[in-house]
C-alpha atoms as a PDB file:
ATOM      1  CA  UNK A   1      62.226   1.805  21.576  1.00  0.00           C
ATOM      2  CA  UNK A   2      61.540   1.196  25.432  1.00  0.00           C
ATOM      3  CA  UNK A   3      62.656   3.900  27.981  1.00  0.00           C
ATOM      4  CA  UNK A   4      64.855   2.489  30.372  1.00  0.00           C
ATOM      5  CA  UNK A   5      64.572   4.096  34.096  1.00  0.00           C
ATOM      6  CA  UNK A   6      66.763   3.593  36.933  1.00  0.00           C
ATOM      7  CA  UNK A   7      66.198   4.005  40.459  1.00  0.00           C
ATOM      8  CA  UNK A   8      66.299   7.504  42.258  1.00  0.00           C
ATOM      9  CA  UNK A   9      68.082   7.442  45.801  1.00  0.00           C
ATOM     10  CA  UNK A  10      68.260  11.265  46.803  1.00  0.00           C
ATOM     11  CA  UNK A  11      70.359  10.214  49.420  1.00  0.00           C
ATOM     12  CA  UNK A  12      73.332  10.029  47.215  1.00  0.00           C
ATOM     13  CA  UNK A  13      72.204  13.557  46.309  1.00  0.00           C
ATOM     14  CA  UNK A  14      72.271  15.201  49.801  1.00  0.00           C
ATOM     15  CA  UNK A  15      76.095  15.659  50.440  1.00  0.00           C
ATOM     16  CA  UNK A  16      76.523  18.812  52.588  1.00  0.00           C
ATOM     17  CA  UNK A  17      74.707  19.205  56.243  1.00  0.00           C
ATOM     18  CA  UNK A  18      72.943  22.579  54.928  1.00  0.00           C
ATOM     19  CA  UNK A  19      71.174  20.561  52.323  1.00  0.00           C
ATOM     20  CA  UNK A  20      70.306  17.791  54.313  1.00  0.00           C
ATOM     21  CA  UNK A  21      68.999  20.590  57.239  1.00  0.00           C
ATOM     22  CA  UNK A  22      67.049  22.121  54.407  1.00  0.00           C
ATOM     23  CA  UNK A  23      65.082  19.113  53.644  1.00  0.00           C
ATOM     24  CA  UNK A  24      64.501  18.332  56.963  1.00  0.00           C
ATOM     25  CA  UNK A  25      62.982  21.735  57.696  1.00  0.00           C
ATOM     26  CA  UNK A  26      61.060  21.400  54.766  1.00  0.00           C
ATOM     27  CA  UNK A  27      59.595  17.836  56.121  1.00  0.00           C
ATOM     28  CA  UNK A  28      58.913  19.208  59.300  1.00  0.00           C
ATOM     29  CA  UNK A  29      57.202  22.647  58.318  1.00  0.00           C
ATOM     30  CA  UNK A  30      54.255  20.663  56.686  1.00  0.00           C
ATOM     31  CA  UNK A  31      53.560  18.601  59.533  1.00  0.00           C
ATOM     32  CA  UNK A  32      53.444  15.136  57.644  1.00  0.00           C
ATOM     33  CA  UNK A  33      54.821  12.497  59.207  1.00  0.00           C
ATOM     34  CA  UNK A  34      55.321   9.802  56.513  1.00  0.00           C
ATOM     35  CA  UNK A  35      57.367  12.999  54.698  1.00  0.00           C
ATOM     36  CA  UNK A  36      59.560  14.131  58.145  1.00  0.00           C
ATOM     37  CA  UNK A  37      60.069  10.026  58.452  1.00  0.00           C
ATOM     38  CA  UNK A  38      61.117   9.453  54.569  1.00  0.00           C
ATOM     39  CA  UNK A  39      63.238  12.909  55.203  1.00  0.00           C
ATOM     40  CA  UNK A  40      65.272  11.641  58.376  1.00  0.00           C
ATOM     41  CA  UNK A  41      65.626   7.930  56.334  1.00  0.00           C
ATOM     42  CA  UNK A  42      66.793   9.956  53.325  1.00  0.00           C
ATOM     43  CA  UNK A  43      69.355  11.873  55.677  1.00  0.00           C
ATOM     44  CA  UNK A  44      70.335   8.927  57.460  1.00  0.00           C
ATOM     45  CA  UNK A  45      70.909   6.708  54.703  1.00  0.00           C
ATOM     46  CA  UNK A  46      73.391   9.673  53.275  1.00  0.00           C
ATOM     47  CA  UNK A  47      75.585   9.919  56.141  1.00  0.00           C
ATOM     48  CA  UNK A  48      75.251   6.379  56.624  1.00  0.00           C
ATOM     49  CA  UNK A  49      72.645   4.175  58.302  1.00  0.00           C
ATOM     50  CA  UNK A  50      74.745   2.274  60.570  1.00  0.00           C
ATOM     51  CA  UNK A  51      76.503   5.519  62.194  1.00  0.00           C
ATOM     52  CA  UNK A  52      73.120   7.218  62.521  1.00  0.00           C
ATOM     53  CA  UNK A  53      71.562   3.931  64.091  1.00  0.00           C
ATOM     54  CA  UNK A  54      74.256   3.622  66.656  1.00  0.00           C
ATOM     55  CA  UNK A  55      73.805   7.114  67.548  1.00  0.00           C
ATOM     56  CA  UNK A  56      70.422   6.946  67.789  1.00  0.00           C
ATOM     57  CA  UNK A  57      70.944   3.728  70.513  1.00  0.00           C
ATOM     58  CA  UNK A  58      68.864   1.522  67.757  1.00  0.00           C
ATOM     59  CA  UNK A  59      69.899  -1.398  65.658  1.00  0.00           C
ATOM     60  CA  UNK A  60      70.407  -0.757  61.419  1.00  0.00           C
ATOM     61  CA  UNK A  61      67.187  -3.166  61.027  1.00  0.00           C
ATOM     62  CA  UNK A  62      64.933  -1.087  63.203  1.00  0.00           C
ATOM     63  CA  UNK A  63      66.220   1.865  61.979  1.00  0.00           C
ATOM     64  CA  UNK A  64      65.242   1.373  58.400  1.00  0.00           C
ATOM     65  CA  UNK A  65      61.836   0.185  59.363  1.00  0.00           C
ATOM     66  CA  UNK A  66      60.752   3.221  61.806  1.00  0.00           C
ATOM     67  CA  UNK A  67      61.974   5.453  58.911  1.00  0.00           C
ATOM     68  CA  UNK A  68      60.304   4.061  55.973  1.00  0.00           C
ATOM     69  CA  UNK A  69      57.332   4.769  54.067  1.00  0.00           C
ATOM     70  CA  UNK A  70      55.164   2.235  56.576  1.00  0.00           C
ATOM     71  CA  UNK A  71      56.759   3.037  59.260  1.00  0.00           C
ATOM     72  CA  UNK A  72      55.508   5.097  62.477  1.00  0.00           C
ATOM     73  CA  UNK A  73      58.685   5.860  64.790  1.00  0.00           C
ATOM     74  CA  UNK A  74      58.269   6.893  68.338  1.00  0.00           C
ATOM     75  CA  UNK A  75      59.437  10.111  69.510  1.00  0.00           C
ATOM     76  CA  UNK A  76      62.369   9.006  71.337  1.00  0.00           C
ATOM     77  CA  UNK A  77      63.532   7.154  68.340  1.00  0.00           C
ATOM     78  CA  UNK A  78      62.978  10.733  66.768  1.00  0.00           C
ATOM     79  CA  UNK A  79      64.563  12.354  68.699  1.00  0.00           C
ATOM     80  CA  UNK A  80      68.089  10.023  68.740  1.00  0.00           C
ATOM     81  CA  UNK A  81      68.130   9.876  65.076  1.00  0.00           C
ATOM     82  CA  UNK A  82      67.768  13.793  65.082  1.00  0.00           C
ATOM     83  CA  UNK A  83      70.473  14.335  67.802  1.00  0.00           C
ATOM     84  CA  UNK A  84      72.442  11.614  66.048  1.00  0.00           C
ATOM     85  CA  UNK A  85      72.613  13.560  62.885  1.00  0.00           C
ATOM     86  CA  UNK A  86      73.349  16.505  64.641  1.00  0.00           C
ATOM     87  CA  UNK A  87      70.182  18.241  64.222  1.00  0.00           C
ATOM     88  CA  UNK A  88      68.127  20.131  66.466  1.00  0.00           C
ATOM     89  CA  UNK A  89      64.541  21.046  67.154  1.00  0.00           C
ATOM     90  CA  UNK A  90      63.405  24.406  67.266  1.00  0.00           C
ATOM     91  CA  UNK A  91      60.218  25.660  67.659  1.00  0.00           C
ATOM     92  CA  UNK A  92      58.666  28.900  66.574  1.00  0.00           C
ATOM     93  CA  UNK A  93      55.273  30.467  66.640  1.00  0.00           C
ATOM     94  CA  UNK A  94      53.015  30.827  63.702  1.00  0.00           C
ATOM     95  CA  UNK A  95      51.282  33.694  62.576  1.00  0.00           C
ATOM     96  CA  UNK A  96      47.978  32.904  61.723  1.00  0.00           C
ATOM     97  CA  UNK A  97      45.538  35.319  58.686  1.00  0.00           C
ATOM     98  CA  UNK A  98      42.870  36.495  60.133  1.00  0.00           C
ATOM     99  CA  UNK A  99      40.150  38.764  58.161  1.00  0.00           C
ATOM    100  CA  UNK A 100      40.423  41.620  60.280  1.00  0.00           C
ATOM    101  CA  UNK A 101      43.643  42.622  61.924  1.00  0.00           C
ATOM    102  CA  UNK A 102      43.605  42.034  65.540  1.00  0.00           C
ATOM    103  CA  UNK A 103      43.872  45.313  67.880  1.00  0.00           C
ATOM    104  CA  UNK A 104      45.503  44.822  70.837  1.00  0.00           C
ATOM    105  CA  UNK A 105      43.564  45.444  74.450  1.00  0.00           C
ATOM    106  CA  UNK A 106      44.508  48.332  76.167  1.00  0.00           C
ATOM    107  CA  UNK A 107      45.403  47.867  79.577  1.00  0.00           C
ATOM    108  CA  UNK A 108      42.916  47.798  82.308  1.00  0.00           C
ATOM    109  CA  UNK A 109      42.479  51.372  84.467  1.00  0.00           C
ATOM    110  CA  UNK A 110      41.257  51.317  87.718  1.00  0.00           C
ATOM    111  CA  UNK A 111      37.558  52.113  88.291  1.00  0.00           C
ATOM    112  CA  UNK A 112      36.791  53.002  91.437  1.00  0.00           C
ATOM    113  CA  UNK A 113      33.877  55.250  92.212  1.00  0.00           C
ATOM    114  CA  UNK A 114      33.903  58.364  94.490  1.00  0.00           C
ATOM    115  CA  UNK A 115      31.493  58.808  96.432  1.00  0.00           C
ATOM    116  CA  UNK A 116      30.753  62.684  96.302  1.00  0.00           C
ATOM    117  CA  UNK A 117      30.270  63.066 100.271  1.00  0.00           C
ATOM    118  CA  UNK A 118      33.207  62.042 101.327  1.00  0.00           C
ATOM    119  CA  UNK A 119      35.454  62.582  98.216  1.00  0.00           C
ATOM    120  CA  UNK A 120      36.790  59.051  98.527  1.00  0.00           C
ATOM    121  CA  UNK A 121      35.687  55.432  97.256  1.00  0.00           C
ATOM    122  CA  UNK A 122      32.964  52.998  99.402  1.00  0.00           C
END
């Protein structure tokens, strides 16, 4: 007997913003753009590709070519899908491991040297 498998479309799986934000983050924390791309066309084609294409000022075509697995969108064309899905971008600094834990510098103090005739600096 022959397993029979059927398509996965996570899209239809992705119903509520917060889920849909939570991928998104995820795609975007490790930096890969093929992933962040595939995670705005997954997004996109659950809210509904046409809707997110107009509000991203791009056709439905284009739209599903910048975000697939080939595809290499500019950042303008990020940027209106992400507004158009009522994201935004955040950014927030990363705290890097080091081996040792860094002390910070204590401030610099005046050094000025007195000259011992005249009780004052040169």
């Amino acid at each position: 007997m022959t397993t029979k498998t059927i398509p996965f479309d996570p899209a239809r799986y992705l119903s509520s913003p917060e889920s849909q934000a939570e991928l998104l983050t995820d795609a975007l924390e490790t930096g890969n753009a093929g992933y962040i791309a595939n995670a705005l066309g997954v997004i996109a084609r659950a809210r509904g590709m046409t809707e997110v294409a107009r509000g991203a000022g791009v056709t439905r075509e284009a739209l599903y070519k910048t975000l697939s697995g080939t595809g290499d969108p500019k950042l303008t064309t990020l940027l209106g899908v992400i507004k158009s899905l009522g994201f935004t971008l955040s950014a927030q600094t990363v705290r890097r491991k080091s081996k040792s834990a860094r002390q910070p510098r204590p401030a610099p103090t005046s050094r000025r040297r007195v000259s011992p005739a005249l009780g004052r600096g040169p």
